[in-house]
N, C-alpha and C. Protein backbone atom coordinates (compact mmCIF):
# COMPACT_ATOMS: atom_id res chain seq x y z
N UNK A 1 0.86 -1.17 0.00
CA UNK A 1 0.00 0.00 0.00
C UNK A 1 0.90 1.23 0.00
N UNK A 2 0.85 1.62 -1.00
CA UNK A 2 1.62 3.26 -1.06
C UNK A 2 0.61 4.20 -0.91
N UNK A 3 0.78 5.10 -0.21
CA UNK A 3 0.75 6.42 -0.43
C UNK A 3 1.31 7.65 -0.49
N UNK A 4 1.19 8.69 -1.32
CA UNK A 4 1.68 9.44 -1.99
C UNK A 4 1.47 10.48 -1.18
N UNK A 5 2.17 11.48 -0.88
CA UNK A 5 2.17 12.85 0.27
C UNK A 5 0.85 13.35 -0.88
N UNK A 6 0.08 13.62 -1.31
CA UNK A 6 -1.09 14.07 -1.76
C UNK A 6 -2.56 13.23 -1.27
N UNK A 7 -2.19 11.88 -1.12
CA UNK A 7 -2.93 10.80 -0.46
C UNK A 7 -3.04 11.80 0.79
N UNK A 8 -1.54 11.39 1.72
CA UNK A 8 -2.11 11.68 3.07
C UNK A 8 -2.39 12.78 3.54
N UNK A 9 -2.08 13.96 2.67
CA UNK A 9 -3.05 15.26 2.72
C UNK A 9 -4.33 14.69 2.59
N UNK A 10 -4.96 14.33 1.50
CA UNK A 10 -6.69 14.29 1.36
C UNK A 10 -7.19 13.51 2.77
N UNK A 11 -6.18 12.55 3.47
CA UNK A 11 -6.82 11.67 4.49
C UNK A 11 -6.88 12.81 5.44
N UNK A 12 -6.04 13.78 5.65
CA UNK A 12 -5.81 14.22 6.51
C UNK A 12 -6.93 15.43 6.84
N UNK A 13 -7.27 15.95 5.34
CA UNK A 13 -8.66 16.40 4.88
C UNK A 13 -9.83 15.71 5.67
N UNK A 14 -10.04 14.86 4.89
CA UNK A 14 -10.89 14.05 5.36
C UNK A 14 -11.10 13.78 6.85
N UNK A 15 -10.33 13.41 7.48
CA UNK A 15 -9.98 13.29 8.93
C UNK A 15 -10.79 14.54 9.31
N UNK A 16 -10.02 16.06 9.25
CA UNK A 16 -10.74 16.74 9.84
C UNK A 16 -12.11 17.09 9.66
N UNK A 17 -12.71 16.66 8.80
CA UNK A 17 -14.19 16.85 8.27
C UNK A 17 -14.73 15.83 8.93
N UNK A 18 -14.29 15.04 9.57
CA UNK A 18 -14.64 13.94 10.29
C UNK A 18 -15.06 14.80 11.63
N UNK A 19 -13.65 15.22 12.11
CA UNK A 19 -13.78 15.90 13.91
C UNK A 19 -14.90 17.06 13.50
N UNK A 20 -15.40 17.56 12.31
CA UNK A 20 -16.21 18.54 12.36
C UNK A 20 -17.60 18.11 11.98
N UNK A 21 -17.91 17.25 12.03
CA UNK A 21 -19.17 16.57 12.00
C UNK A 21 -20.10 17.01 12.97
N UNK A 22 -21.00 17.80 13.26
CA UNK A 22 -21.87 18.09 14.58
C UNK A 22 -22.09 16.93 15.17
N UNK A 23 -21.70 17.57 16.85
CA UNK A 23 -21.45 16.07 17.71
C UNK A 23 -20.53 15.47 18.15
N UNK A 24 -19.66 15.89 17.14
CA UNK A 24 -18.39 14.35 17.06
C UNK A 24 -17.33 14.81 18.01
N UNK A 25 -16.55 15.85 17.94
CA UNK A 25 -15.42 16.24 18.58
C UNK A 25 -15.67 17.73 19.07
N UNK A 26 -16.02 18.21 20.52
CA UNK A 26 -16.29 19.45 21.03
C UNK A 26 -14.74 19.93 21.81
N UNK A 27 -13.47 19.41 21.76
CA UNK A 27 -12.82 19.73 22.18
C UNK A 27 -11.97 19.02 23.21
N UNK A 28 -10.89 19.37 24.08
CA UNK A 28 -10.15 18.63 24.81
C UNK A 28 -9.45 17.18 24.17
N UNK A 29 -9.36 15.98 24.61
CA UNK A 29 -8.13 15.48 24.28
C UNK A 29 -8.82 14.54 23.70
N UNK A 30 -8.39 14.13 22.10
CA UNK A 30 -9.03 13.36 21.08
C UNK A 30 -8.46 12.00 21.41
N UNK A 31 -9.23 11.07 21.26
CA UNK A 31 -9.53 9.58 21.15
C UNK A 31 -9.66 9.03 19.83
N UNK A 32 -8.97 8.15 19.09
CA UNK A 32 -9.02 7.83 17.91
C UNK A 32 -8.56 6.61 17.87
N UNK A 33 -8.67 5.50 16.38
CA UNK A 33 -8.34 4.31 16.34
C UNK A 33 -7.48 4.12 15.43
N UNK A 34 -6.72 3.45 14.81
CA UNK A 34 -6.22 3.37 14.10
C UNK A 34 -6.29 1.39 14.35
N UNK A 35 -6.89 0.80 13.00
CA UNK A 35 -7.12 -0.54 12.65
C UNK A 35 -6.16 -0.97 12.00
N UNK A 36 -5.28 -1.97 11.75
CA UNK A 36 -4.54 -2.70 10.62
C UNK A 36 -5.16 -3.97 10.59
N UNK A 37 -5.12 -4.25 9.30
CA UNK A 37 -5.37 -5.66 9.19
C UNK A 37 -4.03 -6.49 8.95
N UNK A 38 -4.03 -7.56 9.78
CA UNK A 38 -2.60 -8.39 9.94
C UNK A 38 -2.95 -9.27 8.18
N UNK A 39 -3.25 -9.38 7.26
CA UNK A 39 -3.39 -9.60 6.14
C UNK A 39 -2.18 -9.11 5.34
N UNK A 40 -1.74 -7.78 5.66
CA UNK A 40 -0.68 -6.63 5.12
C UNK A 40 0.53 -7.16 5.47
N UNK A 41 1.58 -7.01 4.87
CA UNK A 41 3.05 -7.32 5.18
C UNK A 41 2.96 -5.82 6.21
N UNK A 42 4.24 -6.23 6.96
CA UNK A 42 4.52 -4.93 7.56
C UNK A 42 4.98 -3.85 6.82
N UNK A 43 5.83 -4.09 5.71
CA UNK A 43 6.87 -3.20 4.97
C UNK A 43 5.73 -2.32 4.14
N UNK A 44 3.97 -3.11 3.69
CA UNK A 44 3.49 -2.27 3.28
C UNK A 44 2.78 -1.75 3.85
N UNK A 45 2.56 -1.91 5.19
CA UNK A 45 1.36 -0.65 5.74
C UNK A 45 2.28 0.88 6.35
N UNK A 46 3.43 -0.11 7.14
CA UNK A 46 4.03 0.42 7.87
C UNK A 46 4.76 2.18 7.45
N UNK A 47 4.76 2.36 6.28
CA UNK A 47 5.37 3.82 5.76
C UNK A 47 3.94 4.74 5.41
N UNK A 48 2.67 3.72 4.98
CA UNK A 48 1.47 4.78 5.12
C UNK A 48 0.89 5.04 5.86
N UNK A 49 0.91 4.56 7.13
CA UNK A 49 0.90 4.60 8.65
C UNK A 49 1.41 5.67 8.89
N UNK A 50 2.80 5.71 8.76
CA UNK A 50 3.75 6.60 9.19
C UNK A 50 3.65 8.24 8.46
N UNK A 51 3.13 7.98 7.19
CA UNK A 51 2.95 9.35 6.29
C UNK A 51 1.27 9.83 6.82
N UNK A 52 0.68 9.06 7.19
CA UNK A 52 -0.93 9.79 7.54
C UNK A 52 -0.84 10.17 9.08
N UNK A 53 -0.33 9.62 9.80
CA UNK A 53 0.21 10.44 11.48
C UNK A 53 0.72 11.78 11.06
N UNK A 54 1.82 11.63 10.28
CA UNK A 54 2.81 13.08 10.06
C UNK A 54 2.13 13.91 9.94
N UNK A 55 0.99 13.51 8.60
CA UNK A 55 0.25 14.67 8.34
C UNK A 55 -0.78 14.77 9.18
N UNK A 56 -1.28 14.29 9.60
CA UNK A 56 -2.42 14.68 10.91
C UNK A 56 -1.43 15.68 11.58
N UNK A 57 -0.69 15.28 12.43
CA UNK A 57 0.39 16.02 13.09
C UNK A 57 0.67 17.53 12.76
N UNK A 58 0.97 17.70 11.47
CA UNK A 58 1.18 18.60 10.75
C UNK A 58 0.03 19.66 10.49
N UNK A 59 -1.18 19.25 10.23
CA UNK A 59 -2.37 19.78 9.70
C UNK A 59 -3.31 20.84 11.12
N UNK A 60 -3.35 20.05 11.97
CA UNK A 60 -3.98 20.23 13.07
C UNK A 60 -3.35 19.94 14.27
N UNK A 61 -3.03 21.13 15.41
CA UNK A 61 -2.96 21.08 16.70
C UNK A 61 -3.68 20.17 17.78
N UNK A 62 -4.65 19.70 17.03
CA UNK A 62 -5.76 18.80 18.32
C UNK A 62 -4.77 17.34 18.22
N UNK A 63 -3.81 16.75 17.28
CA UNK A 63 -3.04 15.18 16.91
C UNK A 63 -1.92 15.33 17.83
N UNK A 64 -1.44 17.01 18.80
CA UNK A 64 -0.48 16.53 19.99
C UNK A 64 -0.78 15.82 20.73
N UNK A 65 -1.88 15.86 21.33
CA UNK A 65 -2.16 14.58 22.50
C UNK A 65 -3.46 14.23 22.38
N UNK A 66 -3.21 12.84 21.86
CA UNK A 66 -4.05 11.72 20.96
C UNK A 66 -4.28 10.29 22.23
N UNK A 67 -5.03 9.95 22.71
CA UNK A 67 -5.09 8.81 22.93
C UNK A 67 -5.60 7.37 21.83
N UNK A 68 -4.42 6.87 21.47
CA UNK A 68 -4.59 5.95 19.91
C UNK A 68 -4.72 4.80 20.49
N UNK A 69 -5.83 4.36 19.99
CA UNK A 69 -5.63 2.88 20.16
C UNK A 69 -5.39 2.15 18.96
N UNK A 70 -4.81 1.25 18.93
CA UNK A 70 -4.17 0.63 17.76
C UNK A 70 -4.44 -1.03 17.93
N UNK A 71 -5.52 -1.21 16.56
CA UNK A 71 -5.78 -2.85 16.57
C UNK A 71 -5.91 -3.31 15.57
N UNK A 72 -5.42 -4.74 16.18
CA UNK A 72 -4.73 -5.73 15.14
C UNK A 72 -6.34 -6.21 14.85
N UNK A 73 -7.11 -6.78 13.78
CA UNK A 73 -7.46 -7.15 12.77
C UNK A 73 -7.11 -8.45 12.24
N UNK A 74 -7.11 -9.75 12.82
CA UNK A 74 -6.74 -10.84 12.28
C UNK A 74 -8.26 -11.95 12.41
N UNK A 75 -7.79 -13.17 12.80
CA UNK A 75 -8.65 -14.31 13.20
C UNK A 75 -9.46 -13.30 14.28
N UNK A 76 -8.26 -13.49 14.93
CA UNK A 76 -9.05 -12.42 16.38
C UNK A 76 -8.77 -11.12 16.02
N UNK A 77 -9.75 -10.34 17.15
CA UNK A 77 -8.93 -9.06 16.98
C UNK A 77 -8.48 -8.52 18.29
N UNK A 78 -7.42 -7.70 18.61
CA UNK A 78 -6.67 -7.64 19.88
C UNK A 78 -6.54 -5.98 19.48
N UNK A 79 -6.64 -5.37 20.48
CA UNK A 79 -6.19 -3.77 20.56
C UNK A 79 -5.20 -3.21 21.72
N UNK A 80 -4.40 -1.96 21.91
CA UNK A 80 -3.49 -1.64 22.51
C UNK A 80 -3.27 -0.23 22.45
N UNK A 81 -2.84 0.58 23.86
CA UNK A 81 -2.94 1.98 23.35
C UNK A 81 -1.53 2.35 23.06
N UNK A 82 -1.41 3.02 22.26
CA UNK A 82 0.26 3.22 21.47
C UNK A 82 0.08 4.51 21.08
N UNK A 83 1.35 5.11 21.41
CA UNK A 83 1.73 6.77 21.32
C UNK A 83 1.62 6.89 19.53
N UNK A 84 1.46 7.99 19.02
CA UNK A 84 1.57 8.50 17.77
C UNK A 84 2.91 8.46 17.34
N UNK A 85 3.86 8.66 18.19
CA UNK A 85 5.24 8.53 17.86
C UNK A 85 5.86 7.49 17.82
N UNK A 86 5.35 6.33 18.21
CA UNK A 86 5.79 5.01 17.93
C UNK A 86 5.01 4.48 16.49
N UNK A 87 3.80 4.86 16.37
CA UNK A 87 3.00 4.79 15.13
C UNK A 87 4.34 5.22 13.65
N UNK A 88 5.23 6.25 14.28
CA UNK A 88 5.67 6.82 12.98
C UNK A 88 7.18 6.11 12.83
N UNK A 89 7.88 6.25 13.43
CA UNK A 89 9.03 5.03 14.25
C UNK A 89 8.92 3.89 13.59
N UNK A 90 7.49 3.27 14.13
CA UNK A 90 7.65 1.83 13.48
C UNK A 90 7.84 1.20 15.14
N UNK A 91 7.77 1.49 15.68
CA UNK A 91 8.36 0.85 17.36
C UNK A 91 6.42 0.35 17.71
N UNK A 92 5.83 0.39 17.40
CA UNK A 92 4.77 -0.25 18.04
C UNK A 92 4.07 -1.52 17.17
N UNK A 93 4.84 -1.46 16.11
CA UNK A 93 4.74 -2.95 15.34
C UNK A 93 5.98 -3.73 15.12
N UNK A 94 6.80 -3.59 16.63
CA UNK A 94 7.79 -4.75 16.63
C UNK A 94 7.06 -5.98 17.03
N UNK A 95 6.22 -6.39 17.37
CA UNK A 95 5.58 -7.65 17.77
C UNK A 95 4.79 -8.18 16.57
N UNK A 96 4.34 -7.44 15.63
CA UNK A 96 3.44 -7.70 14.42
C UNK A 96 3.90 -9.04 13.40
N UNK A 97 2.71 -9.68 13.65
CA UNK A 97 3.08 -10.96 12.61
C UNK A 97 1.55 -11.08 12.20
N UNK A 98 2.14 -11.46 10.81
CA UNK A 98 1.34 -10.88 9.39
C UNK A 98 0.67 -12.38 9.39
N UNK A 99 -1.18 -12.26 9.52
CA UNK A 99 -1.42 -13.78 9.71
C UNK A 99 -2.72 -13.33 8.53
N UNK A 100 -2.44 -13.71 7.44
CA UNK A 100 -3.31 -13.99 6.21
C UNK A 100 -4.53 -14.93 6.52
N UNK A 101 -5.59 -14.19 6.23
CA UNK A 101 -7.07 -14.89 6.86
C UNK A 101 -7.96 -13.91 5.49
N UNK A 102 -9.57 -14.95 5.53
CA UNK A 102 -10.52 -13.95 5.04
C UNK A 102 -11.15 -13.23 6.29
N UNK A 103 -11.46 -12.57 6.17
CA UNK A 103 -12.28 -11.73 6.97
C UNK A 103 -13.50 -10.78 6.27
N UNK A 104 -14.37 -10.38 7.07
CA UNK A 104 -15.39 -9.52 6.45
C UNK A 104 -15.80 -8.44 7.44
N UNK A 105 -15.98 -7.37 6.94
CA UNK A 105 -15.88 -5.91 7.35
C UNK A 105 -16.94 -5.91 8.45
N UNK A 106 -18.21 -6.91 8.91
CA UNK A 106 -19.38 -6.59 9.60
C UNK A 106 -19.13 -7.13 11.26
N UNK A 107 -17.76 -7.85 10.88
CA UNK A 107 -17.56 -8.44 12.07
C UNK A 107 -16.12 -7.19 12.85
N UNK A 108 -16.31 -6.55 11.93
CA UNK A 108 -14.69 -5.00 12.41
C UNK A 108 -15.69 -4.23 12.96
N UNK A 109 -16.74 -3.62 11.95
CA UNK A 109 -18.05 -2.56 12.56
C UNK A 109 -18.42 -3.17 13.85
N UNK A 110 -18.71 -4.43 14.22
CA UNK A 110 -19.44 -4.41 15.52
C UNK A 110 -18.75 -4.71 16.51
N UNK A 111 -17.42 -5.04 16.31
CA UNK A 111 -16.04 -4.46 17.57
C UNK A 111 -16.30 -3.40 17.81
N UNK A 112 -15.35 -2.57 16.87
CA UNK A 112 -15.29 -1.24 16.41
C UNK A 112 -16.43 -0.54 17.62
N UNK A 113 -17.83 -0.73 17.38
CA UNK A 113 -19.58 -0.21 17.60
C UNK A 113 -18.93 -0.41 19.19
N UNK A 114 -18.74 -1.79 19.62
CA UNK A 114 -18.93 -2.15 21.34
C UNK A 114 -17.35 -1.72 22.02
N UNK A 115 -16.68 -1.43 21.36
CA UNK A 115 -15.22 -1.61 21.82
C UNK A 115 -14.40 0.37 21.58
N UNK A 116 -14.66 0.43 20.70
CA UNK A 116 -14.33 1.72 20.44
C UNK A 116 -15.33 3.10 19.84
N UNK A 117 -16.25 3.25 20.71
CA UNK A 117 -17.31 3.97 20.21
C UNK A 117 -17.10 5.26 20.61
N UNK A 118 -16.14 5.40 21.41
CA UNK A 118 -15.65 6.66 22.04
C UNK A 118 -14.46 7.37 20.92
N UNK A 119 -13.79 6.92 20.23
CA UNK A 119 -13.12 6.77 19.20
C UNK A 119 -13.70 8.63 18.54
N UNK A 120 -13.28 9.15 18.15
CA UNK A 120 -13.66 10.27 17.23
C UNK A 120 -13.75 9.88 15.79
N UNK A 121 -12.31 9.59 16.15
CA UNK A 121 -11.82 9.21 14.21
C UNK A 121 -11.33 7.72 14.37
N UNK A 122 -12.08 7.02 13.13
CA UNK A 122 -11.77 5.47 13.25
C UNK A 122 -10.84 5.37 11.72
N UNK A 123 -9.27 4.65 11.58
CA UNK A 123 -8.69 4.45 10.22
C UNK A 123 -8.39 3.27 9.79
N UNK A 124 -8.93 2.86 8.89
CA UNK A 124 -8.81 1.08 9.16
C UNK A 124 -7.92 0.97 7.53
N UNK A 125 -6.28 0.52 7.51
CA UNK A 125 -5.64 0.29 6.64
C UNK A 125 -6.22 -1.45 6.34
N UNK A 126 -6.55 -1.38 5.50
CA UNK A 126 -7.12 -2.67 4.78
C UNK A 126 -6.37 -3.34 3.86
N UNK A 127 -6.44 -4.81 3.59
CA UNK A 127 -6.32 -5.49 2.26
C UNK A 127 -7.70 -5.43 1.12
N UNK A 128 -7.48 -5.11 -0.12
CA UNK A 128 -8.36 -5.44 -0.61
C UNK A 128 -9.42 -6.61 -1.06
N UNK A 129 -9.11 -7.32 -0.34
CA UNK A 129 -9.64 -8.49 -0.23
C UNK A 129 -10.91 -8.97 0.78
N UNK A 130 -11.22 -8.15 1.93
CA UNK A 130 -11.96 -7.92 2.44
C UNK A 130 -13.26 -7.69 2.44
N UNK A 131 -14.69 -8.15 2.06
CA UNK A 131 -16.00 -7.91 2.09
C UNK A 131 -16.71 -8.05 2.80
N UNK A 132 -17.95 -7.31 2.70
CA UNK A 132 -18.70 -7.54 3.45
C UNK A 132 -19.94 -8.54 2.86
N UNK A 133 -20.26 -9.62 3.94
CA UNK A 133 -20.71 -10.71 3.43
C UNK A 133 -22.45 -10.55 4.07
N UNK A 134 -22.45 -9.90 5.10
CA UNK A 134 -24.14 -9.59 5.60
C UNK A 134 -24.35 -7.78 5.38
N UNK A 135 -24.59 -7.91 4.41
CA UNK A 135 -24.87 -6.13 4.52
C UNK A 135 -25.75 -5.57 5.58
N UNK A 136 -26.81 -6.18 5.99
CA UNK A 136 -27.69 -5.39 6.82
C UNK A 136 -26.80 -5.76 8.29
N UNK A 137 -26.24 -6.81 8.42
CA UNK A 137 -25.28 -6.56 9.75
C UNK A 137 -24.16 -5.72 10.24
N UNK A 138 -23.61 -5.22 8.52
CA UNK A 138 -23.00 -4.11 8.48
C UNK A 138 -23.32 -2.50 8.57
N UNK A 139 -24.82 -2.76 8.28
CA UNK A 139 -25.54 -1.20 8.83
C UNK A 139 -26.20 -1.00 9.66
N UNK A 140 -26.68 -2.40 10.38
CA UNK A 140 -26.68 -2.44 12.15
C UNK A 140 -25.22 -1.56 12.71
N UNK A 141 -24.45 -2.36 12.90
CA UNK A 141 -23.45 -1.29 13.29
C UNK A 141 -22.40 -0.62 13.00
N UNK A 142 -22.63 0.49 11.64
CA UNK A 142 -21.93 1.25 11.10
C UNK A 142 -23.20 2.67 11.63
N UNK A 143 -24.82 2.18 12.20
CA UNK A 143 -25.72 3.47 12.52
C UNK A 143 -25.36 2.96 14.00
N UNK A 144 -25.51 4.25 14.55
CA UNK A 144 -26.39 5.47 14.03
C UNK A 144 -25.16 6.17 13.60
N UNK A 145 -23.64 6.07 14.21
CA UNK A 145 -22.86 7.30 14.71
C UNK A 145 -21.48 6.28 13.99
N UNK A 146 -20.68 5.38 13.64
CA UNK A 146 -19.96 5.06 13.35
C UNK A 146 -19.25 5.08 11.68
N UNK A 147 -20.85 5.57 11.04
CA UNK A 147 -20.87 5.86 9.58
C UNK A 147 -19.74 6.80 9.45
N UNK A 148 -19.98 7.68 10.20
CA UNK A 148 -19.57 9.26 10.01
C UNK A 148 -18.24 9.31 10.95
N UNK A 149 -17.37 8.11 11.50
CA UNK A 149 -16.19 8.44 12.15
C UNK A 149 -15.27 7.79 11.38
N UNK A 150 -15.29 6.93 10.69
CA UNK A 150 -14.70 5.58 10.18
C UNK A 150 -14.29 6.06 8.71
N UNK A 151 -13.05 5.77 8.39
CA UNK A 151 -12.63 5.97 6.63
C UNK A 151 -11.43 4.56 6.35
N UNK A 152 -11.80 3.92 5.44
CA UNK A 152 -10.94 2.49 5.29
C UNK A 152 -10.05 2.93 4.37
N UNK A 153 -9.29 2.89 3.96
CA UNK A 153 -7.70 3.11 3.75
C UNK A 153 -7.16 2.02 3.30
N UNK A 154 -6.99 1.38 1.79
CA UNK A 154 -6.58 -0.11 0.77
C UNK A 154 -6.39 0.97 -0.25
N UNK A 155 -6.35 0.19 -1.38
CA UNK A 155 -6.07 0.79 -3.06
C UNK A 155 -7.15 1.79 -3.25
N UNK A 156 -8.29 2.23 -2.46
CA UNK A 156 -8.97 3.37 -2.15
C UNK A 156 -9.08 3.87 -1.19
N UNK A 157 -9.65 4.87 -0.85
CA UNK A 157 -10.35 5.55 0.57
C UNK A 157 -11.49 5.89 0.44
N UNK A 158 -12.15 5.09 1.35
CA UNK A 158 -13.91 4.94 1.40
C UNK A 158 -14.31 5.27 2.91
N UNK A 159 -14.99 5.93 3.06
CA UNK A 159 -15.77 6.71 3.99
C UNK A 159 -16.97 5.30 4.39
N UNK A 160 -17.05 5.27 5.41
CA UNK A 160 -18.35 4.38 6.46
C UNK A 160 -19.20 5.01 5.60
N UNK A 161 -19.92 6.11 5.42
CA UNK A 161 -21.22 6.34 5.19
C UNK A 161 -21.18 6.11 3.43
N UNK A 162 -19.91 6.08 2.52
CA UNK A 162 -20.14 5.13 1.33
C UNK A 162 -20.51 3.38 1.82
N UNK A 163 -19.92 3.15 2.44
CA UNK A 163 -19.72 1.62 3.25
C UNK A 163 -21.43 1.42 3.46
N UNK A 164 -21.76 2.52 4.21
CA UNK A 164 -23.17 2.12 4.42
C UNK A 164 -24.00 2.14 3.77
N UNK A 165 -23.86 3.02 3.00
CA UNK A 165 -24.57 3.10 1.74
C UNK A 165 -24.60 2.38 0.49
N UNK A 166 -23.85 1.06 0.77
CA UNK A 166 -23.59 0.01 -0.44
C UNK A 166 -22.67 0.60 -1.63
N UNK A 167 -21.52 1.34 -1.79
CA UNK A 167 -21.27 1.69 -2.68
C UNK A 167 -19.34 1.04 -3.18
């Protein structure tokens, strides 16, 4: 997965149109997720990881003090809270082993829904390989409020509320 410093500007775009959503982010110290799917080699998530932090960083004052949680995406899924500066480093995916599985997106939304709902901004670096196999279980919990926090990040960038919207 490459991305191109014009990529992680638009995410970074995007991102903030996210925190400006009525509702979503009124201030004080932002909560956010950041998803990988263990599907990805490390060598390819790991530098667009590192280029979409920078630019968050860069763009907006509210990405100094971030509480990130960062989850793995495999068979299971396991989460962990990890500084932004290890995000860019590369130091918080020294343990990462790359475990190739199918998976489908309705079973991430309803973690995601019970586990991280406090989350502002949700970024889920994906394989393209990934579908969603129950759509209406996927818009159980992508509503009321998860549509509008969530942007998936593979060979496109798709917004939850395209996601929800079947597109």
């Amino acid at each position: 997965m490459k991305l191109t410093q014009l990529d992680t500007l638009q995410i970074a775009k995007r991102v903030d149109a996210i925190l400006h959503v009525p509702g979503n982010y009124r201030g004080g110290n932002l909560e956010m997720t950041i998803v990988i799917d263990t599907t990805l080699q490390q060598e390819d998530f790991q530098e667009a990881v590192a280029g979409v932090v920078g630019a968050l960083k860069r763009s907006n004052e509210i990405f100094r003090n971030v509480r990130l949680n960062l989850v793995m995406w495999g068979k299971e899924i396991s989460a962990k809270v990890a500084p932004m500066a290890m995000l860019m480093t590369g130091g918080a995916f020294t343990a990462y082993v790359c475990s190739p599985c199918k998976k489908c997106y309705e079973e991430l939304f309803d973690y995601l829904k019970k586990f991280h709902a406090r989350s502002k901004v949700i970024l889920v670096f994906a394989d393209e390989g990934n579908e969603i196999v129950d759509r209406q279980a996927a818009k159980e919990a992508l509503s009321p409020f998860l549509k509008s926090k969530i942007l998936i990040i593979s060979e496109q960038i798709i917004s939850g509320t395209q996601m929800f919207l079947g597109q």
